[in-house]
Protein backbone atom coordinates (compact mmCIF):
# COMPACT_ATOMS: atom_id res chain seq x y z
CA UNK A 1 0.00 0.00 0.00
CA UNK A 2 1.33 3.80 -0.84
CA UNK A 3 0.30 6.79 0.97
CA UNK A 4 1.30 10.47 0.61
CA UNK A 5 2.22 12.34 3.21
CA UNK A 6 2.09 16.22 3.67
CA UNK A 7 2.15 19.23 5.91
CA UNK A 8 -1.25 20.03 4.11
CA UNK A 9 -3.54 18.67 0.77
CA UNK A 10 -5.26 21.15 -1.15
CA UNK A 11 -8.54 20.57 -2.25
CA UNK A 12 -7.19 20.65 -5.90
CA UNK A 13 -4.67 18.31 -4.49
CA UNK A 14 -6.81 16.03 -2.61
CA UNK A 15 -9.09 15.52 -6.01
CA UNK A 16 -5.92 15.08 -8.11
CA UNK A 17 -4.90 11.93 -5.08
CA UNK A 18 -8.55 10.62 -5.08
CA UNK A 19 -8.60 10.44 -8.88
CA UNK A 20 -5.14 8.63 -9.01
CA UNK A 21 -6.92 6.60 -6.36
CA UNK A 22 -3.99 7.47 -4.04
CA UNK A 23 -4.08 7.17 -0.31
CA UNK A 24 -3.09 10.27 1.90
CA UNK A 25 -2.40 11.68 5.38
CA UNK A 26 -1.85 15.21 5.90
CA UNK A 27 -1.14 17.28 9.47
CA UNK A 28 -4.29 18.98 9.48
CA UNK A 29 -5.96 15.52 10.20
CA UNK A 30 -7.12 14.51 6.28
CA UNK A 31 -7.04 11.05 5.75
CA UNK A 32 -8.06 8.81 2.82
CA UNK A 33 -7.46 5.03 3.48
CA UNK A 34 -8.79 2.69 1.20
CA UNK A 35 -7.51 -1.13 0.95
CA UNK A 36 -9.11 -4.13 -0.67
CA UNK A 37 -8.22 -6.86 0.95
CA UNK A 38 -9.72 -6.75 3.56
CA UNK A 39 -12.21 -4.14 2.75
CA UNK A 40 -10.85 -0.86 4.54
CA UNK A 41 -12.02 2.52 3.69
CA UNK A 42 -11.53 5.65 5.74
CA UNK A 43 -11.94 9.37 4.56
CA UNK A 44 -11.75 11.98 6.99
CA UNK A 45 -12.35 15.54 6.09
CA UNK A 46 -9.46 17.58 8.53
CA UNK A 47 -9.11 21.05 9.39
CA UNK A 48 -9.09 23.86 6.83
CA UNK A 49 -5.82 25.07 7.65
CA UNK A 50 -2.36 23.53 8.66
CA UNK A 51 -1.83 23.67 12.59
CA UNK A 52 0.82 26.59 13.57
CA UNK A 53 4.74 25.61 12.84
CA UNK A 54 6.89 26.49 15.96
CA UNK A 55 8.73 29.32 13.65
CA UNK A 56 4.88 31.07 13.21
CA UNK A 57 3.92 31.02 16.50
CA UNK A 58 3.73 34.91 17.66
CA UNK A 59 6.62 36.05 19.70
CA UNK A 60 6.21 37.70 22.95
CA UNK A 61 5.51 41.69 22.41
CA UNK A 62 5.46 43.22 26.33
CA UNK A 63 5.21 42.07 29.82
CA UNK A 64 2.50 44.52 30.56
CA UNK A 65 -0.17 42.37 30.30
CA UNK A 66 -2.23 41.04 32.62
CA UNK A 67 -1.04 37.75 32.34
CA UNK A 68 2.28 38.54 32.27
CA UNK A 69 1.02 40.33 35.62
CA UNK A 70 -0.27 37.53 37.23
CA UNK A 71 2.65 35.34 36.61
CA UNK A 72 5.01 38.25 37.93
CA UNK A 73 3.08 38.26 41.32
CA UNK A 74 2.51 34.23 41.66
């Protein structure tokens, strides 16, 4: 059995792998897993977007927040 793998499948690319009849996997939780012996089929519709990278996540601006506050004073 093959499977693609990928940070994220289009939906131009997810018709292009269900028309090669190609199983996939993708981080936003996609999956298409079909198998014929024995009869498997999964499709799972994931999230519209890809899940933040470590290198996107937002970088601290100020310690004047509340937050920041609380966490000061605990």
């Amino acid at each position: 059995m093959k499977i693609v793998l990928r940070q994220d499948v289009l939906d131009l690319g997810r018709e292009l792998l269900e028309e090669a009849d190609l199983n996939f996997a993708d981080a936003t939780g996609a999956l298409r897993l079909r198998m014929i012996d024995p009869v498997v089929v999964i499709d799972v519709q994931g999230a519209g977007r890809p899940p933040r990278e470590a290198a996107e996540r937002r970088e601290l601006r100020s310690l004047r927040t509340p937050a920041a506050g609380r966490a000061v004073r605990a």
